[in-house]
Protein backbone atom coordinates (compact mmCIF):
# COMPACT_ATOMS: atom_id res chain seq x y z
CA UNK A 1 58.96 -9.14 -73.26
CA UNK A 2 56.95 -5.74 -73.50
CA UNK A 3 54.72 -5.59 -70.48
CA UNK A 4 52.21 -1.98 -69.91
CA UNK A 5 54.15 0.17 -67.33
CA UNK A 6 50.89 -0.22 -64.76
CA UNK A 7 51.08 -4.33 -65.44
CA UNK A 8 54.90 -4.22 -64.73
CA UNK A 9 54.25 -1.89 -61.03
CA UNK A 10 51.04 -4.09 -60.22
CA UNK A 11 53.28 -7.20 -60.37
CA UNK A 12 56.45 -5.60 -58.64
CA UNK A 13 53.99 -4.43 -55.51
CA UNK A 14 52.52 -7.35 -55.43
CA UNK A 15 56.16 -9.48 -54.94
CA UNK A 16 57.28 -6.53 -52.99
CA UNK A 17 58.80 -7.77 -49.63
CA UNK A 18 59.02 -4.03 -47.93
CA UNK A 19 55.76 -4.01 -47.40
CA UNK A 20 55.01 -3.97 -43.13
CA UNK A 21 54.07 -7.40 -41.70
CA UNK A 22 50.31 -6.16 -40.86
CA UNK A 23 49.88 -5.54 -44.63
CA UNK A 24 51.45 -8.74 -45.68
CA UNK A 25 49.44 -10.94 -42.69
CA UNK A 26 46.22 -9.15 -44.12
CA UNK A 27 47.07 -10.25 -47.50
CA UNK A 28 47.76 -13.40 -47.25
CA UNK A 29 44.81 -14.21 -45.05
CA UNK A 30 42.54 -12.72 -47.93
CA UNK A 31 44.36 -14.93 -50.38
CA UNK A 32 43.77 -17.93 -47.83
CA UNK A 33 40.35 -17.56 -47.38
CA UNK A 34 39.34 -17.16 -50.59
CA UNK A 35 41.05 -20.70 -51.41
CA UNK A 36 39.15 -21.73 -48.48
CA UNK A 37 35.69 -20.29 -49.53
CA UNK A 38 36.41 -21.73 -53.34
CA UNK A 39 37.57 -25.52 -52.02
CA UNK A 40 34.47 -25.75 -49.44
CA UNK A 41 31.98 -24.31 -52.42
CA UNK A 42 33.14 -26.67 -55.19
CA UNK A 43 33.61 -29.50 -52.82
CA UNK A 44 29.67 -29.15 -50.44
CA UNK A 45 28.18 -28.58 -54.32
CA UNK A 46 29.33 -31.47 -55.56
CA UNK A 47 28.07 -33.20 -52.75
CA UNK A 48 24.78 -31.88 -53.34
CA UNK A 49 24.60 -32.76 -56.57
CA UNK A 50 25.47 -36.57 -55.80
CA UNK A 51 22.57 -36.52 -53.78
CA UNK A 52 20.22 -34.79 -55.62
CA UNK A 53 21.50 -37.33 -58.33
CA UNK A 54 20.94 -40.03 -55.98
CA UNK A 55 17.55 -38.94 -55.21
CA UNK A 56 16.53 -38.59 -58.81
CA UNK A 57 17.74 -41.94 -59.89
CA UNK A 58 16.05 -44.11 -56.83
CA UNK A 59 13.12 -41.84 -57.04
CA UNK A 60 12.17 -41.23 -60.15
CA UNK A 61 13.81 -44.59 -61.23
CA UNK A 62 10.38 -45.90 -59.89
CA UNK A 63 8.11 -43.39 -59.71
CA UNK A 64 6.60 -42.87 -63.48
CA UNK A 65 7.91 -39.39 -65.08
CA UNK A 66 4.32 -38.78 -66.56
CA UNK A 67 1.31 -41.22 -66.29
CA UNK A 68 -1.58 -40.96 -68.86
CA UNK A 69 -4.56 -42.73 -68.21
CA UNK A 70 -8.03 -42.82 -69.88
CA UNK A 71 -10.67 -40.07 -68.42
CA UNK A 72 -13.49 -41.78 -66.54
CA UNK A 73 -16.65 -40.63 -65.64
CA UNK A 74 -18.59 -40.43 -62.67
CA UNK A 75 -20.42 -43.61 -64.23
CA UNK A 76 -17.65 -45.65 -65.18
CA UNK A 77 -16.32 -44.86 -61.20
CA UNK A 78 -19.14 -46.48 -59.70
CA UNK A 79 -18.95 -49.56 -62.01
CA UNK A 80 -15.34 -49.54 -60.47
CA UNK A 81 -13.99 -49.14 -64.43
CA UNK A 82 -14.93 -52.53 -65.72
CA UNK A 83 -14.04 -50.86 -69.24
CA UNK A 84 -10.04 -50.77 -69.18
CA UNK A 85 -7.92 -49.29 -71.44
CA UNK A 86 -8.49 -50.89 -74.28
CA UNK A 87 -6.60 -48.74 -76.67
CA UNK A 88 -3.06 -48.92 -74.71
CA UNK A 89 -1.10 -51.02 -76.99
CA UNK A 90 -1.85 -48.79 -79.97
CA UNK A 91 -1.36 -46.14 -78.13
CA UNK A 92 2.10 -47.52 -76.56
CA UNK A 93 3.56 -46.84 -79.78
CA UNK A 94 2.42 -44.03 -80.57
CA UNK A 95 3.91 -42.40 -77.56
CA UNK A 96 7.26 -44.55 -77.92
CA UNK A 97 8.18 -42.31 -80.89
CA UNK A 98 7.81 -39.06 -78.77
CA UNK A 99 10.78 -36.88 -78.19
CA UNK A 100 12.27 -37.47 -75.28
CA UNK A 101 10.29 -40.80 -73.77
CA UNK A 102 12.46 -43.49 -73.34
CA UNK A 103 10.23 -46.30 -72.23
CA UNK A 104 6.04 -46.40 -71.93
CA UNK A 105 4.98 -49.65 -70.01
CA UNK A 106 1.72 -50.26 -69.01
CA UNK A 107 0.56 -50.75 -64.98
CA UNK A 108 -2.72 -51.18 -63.02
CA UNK A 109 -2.75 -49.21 -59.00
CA UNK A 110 -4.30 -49.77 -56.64
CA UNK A 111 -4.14 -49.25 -52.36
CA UNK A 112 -3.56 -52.49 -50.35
CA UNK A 113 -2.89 -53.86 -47.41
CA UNK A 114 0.00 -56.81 -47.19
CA UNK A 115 -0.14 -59.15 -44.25
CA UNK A 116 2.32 -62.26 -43.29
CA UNK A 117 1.81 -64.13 -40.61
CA UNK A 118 3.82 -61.47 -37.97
CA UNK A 119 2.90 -57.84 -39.23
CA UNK A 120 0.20 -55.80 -41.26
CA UNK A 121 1.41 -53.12 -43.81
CA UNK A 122 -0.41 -50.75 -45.90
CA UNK A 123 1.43 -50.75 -49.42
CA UNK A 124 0.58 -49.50 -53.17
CA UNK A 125 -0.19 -52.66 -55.57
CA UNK A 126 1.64 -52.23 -59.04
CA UNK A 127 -0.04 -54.72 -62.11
CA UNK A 128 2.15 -54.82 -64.25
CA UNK A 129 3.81 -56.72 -67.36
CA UNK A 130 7.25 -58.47 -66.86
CA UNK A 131 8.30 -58.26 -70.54
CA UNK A 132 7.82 -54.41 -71.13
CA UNK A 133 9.85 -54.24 -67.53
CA UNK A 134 13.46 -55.46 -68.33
CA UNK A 135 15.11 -51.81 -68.10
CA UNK A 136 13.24 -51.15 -65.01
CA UNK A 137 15.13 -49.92 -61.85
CA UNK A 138 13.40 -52.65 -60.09
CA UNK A 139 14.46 -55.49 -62.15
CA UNK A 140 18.19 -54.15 -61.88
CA UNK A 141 17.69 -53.74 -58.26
CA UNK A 142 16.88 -57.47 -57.35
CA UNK A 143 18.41 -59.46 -54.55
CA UNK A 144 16.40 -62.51 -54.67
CA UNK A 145 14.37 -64.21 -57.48
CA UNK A 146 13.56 -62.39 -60.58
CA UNK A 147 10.80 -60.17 -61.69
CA UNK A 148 10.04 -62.42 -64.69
CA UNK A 149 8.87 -64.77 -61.90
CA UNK A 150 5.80 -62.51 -62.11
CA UNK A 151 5.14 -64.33 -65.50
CA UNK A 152 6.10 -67.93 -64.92
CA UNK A 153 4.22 -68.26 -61.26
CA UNK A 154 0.35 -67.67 -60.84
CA UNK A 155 0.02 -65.00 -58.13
CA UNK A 156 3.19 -64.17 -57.61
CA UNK A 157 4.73 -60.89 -55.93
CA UNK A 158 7.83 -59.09 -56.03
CA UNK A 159 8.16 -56.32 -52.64
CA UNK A 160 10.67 -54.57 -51.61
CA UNK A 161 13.51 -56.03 -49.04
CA UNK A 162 12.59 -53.75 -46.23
CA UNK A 163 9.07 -54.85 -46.37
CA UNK A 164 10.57 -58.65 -46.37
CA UNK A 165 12.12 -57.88 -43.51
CA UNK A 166 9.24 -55.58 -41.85
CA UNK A 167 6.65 -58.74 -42.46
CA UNK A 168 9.10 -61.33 -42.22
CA UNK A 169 9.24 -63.03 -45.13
CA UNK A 170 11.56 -64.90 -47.75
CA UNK A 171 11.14 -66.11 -51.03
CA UNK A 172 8.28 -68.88 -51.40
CA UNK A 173 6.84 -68.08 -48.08
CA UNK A 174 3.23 -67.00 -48.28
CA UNK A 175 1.58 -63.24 -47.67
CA UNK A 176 -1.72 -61.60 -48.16
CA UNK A 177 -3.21 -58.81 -50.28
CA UNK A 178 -6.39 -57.36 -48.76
CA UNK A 179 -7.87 -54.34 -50.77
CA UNK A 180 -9.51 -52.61 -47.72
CA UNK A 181 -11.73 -50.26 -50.48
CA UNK A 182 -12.92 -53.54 -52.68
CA UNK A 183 -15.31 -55.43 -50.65
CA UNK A 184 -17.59 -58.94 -51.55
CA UNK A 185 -20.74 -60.56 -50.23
CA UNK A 186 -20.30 -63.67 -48.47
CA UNK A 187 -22.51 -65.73 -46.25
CA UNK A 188 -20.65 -63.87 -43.41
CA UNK A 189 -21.52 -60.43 -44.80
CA UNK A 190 -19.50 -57.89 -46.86
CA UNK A 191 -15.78 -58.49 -46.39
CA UNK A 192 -12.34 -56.73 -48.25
CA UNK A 193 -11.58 -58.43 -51.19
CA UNK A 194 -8.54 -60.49 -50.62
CA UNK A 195 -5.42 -63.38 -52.05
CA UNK A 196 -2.99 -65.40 -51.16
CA UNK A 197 0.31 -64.49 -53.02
CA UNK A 198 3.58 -66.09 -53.08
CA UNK A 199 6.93 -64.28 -52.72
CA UNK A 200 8.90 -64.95 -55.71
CA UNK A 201 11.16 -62.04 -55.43
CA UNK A 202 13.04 -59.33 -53.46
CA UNK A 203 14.36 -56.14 -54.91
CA UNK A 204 16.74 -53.50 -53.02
CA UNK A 205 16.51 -49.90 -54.54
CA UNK A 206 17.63 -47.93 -51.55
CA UNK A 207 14.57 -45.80 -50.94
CA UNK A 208 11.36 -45.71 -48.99
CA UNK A 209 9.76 -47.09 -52.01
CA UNK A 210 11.05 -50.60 -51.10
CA UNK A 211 8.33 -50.67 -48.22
CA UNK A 212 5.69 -49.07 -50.16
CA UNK A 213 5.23 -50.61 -53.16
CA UNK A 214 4.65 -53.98 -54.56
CA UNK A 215 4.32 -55.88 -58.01
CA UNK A 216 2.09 -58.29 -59.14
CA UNK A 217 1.03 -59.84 -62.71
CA UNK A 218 -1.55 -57.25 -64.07
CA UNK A 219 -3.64 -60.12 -65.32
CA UNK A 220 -3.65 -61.02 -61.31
CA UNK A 221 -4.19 -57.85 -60.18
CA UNK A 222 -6.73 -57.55 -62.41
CA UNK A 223 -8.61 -60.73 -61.31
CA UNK A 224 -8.13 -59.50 -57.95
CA UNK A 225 -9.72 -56.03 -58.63
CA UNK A 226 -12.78 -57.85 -60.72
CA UNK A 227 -11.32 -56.18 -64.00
CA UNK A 228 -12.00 -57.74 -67.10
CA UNK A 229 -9.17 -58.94 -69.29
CA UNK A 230 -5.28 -57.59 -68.86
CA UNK A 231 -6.70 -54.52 -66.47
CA UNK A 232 -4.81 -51.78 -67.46
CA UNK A 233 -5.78 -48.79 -66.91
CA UNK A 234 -2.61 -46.43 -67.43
CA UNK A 235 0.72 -46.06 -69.18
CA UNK A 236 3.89 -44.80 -67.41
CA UNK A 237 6.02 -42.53 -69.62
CA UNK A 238 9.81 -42.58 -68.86
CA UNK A 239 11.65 -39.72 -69.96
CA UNK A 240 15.43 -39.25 -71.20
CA UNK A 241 15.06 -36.59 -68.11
CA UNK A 242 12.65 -36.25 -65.83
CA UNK A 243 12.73 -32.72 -65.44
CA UNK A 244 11.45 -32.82 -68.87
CA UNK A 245 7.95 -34.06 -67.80
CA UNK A 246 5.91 -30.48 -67.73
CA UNK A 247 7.15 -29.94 -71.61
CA UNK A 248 6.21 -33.08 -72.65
CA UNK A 249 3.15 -33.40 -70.94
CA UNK A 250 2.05 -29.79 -72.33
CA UNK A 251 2.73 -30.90 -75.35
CA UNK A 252 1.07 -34.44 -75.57
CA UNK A 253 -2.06 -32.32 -73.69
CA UNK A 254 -2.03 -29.79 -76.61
CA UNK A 255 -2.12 -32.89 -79.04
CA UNK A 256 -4.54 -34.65 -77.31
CA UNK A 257 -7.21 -31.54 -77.51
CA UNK A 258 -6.51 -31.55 -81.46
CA UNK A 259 -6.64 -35.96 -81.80
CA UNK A 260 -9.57 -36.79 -79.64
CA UNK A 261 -9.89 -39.53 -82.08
CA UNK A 262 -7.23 -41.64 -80.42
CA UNK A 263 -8.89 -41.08 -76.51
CA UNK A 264 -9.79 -38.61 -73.67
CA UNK A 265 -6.60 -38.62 -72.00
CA UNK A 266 -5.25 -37.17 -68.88
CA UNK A 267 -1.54 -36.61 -68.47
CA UNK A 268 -0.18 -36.41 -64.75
CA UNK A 269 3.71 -35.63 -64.03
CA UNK A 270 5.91 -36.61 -60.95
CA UNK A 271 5.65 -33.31 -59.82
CA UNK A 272 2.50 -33.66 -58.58
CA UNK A 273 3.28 -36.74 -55.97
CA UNK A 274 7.16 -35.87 -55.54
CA UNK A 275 7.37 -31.90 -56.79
CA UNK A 276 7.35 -31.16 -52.91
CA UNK A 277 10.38 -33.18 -51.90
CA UNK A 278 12.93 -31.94 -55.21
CA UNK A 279 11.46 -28.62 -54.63
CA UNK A 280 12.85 -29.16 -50.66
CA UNK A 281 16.02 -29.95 -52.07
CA UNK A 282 16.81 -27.68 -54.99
CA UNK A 283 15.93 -24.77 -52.33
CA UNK A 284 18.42 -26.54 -49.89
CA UNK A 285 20.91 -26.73 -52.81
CA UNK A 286 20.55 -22.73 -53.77
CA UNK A 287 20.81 -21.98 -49.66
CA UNK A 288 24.39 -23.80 -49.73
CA UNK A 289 25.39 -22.05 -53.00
CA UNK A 290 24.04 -18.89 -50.91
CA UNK A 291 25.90 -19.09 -47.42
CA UNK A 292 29.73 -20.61 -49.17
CA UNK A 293 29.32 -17.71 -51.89
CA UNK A 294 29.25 -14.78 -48.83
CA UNK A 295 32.09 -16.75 -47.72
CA UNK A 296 34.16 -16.43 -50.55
CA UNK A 297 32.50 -12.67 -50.99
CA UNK A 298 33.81 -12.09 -47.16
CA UNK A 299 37.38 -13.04 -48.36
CA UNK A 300 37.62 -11.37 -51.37
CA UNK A 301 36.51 -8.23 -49.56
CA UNK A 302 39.55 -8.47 -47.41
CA UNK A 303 41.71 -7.84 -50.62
CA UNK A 304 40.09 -4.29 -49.90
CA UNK A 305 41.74 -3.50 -46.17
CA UNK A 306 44.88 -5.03 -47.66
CA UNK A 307 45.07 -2.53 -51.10
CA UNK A 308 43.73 0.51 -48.69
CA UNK A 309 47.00 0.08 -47.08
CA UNK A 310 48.78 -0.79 -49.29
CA UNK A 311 47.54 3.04 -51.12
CA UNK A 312 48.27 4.55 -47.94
CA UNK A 313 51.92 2.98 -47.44
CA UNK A 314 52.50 4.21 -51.88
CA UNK A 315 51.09 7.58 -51.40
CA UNK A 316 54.65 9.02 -52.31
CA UNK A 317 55.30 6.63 -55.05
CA UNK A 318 51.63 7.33 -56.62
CA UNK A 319 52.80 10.89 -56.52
CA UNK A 320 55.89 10.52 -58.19
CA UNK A 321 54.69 8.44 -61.06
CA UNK A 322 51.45 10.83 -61.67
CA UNK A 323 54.41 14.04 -62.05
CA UNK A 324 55.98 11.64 -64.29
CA UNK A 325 52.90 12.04 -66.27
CA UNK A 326 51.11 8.08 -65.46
CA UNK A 327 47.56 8.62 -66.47
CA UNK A 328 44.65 8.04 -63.82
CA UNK A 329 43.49 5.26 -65.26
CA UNK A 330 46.96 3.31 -65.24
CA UNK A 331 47.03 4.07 -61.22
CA UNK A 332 43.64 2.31 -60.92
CA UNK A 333 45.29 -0.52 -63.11
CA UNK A 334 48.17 -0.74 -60.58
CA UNK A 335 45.98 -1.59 -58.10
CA UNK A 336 43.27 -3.56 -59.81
CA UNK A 337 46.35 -5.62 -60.88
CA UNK A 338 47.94 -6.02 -57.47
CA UNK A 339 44.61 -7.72 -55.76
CA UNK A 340 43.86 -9.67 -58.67
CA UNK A 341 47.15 -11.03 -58.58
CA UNK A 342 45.74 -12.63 -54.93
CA UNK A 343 42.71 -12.75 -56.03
CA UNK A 344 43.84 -15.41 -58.52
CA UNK A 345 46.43 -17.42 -55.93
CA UNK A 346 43.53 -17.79 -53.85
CA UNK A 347 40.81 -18.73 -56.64
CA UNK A 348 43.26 -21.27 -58.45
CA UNK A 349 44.32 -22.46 -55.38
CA UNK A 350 41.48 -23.25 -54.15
CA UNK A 351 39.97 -24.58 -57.39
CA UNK A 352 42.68 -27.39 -57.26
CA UNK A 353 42.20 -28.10 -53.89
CA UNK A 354 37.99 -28.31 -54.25
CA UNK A 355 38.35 -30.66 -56.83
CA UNK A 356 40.88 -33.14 -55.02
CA UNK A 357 38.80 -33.18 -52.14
CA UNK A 358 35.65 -33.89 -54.02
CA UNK A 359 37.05 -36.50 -55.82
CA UNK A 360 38.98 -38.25 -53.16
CA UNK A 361 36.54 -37.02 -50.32
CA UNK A 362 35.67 -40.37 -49.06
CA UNK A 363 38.87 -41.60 -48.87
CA UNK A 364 39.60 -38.97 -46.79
CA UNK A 365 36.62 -39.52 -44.48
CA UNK A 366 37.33 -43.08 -44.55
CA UNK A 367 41.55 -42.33 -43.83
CA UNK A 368 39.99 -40.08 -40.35
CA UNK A 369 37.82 -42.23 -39.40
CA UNK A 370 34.81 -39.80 -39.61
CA UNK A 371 30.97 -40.79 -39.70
CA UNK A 372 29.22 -38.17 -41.58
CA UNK A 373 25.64 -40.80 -42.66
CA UNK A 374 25.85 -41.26 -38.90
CA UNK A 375 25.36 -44.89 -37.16
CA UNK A 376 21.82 -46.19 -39.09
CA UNK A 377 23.64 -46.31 -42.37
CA UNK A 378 25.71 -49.31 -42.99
CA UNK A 379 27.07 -47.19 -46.20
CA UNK A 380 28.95 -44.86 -45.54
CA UNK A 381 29.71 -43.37 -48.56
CA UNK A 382 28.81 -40.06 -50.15
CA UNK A 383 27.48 -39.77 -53.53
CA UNK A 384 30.05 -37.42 -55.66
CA UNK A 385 28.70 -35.55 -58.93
CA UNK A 386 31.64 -32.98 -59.90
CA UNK A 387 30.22 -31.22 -62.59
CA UNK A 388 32.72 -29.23 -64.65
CA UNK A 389 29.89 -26.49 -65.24
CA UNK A 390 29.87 -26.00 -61.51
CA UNK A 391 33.83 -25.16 -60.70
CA UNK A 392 34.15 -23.36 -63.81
CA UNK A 393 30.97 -21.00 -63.01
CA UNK A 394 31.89 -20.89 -58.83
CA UNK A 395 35.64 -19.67 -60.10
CA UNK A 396 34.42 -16.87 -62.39
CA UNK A 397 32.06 -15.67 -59.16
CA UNK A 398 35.14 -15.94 -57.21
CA UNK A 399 37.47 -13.44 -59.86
CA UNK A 400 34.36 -11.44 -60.32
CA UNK A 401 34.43 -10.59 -56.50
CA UNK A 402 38.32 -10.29 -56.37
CA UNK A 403 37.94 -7.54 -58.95
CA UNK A 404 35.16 -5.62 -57.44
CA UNK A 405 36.94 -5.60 -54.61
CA UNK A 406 39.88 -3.98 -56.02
CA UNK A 407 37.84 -1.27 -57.22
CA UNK A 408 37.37 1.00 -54.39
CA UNK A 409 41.00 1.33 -53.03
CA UNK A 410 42.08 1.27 -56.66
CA UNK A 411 39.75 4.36 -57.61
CA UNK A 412 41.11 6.46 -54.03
CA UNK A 413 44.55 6.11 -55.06
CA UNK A 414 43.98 7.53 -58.84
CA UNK A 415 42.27 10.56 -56.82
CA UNK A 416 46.18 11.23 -54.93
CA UNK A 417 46.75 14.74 -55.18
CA UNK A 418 50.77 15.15 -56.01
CA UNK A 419 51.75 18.37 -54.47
CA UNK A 420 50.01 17.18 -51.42
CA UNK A 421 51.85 14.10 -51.09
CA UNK A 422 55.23 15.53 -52.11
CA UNK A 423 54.87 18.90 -50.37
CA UNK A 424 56.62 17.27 -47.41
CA UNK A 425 58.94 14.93 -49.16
């Protein structure tokens, strides 16, 4: 098969065995740590992106993508908003056929304190409605009793198993809610608002929300708060993505300015109570992609000693084939061809070997024995997202730097003088 003359010398240097042993040990630890660099990128990012993944689903499972609620004056504030949001039902629908919301339930808030028998915690009361709840992390995330229990029991609660456990509780016992910010006159003067609930279930998400929040019946909560009627006072928008909540909420902002007809809305995102924390972990994510890419750029760099040798060692050769009458350009060629042929061990290499380990990386943890959660976690394993995207990109960066760092030795040795070389052969 017809191969270009500087293809054909590129490949015969780089299977040459006459080459000296420093050359050769030089070369081949270039090659290895650029399958090194390539494995330990493709395998820490995919890591990464199982727990960002992670994260984002028992995160902003619960936590509403973008709430809209009904603006309030300073009038309505002080009459502590006995005028709820009427309108949400219509409204509901309207905002169901939005691109990209998935789900819009409705939900009262409110601060609280919880309090069993043994312990006091301060939690965030959710009113909500069982029925418009049924894809709901939480209801897929129950251990005990159901969140339709909400519906079937008067003042019920559903909290979270570490708060169980925190306050001691089970399902039927008895707990407290105490708003500390809603207080009544009683013959013993003005005390907290408070109500006996009964535990009717337990849900498990896996995040600090399952000590932080709790869910009652909205008509409850709304008795509770001294609302009248269902006491809703927001919707909770649930997007295909959540990292689609600034574009939809600038646009349903920009409609709402035109529409005022259908209410005086305000539109608040996740990025507002949770922006900080991705934010915290997208920079930790670029800072890994960082430090493992100057590994692999390290490696690939070392194709450099090994060619400048290798130029050195083929002076007379380079000199020979230039009085032949080999162009400049097919010298460089030579050269670019002989590091890229490492260049490309190493990269392949080492994109097999990053994608076994990611896939089968807990075995392999499990097969040494190795902790990496540490002792509080009684799971120990690690959430794996391999994204093809990813290895495809982190090998192309890997080439990219295998080439540029054939450049250099490739452009000296075009720049061989001949009757220098030769003068002594």
């Amino acid at each position: 098969m017809f191969q270009p003359v500087s293809l054909f010398i590129g490949l015969r240097y780089s299977r040459s065995k006459s080459r000296t042993g420093f050359i050769s040990f030089i070369t081949f630890f270039s090659t290895v740590g650029i399958l090194l660099g390539v494995a330990s990128l493709i395998t820490v990012v995919s890591v990464m992106n199982g727990f960002e993944g992670e994260l984002k689903k028992r995160i902003l499972g619960i936590v509403p993508h973008i709430i809209v609620a009904k603006k309030t004056t300073s009038q309505e504030r002080i009459e502590t908003k006995k005028e709820t949001f009427k309108t949400w039902p219509t409204l509901r629908e309207q905002l169901l056929q939005w691109p990209h919301v998935n789900q819009v339930t409705p939900f009262l808030s409110s601060e609280a304190l919880i309090q069993s028998s043994e312990n006091l915690q301060g939690v965030l009361l959710q009113g909500i409605v069982p029925k418009f709840e049924q894809s709901n992390i939480i209801n897929q995330s129950m251990v005990s009793g159901s969140l339709n229990s909400l519906s079937e029991q008067a003042y019920a609660i559903v909290i979270g198993r570490s708060l169980a456990n925190k306050l001691n509780v089970s399902l039927q016992d008895t707990v407290r809610l105490i708003l500390p910010n809603k207080t009544i006159f009683t013959p013993m003067g003005r005390i907290p608002v408070q109500r006996q609930f009964v535990v009717s279930g337990i849900f498990d998400v896996g995040s600090q929300v399952d000590d932080a929040m709790v869910y009652v019946h909205s008509k409850y909560g709304a008795k509770l708060l001294r609302r009248k009627g269902d006491g809703i006072d927001q919707l909770r928008l649930y997007l295909d993505d959540a990292f689609n909540a600034k574009q939809v909420a600038k646009a349903l902002r920009a409609l709402n300015e035109e529409e005022l007809s259908i209410n005086e809305l305000t539109f608040t995102t996740w990025y507002d109570s949770q922006g900080a924390l991705f934010s915290a972990v997208n920079m930790e994510k670029k800072m890994m992609w960082l430090m493992l890419s100057l590994i692999v750029a390290v490696a690939a760099f070392n194709i450099v000693s090994a060619l400048v040798m290798v130029v050195i060692e083929k002076q007379g050769e380079i000199g020979i084939l230039q009085t032949l009458g080999l162009p400049r350009i097919d010298i460089i060629k030579i050269f670019i061809t002989q590091g890229m042929v490492n260049g490309l061990w190493g990269v392949t290499l080492g994109g097999i070997a990053g994608v076994l380990i990611a896939l089968n990386l807990n075995e392999i943890l499990a097969t040494f024995g190795l902790n990496i959660l540490g002792g509080g976690y009684a799971v120990q394993t690690l959430p794996i997202q391999l994204e093809p995207v990813n290895v495809l990109v982190i090998i192309i960066c890997a080439l990219a730097m295998s080439f540029i760092a054939t450049l250099y030795p490739a452009f000296q040795a075009s720049k061989t003088q001949p009757a220098e070389v030769l003068r002594n052969e």
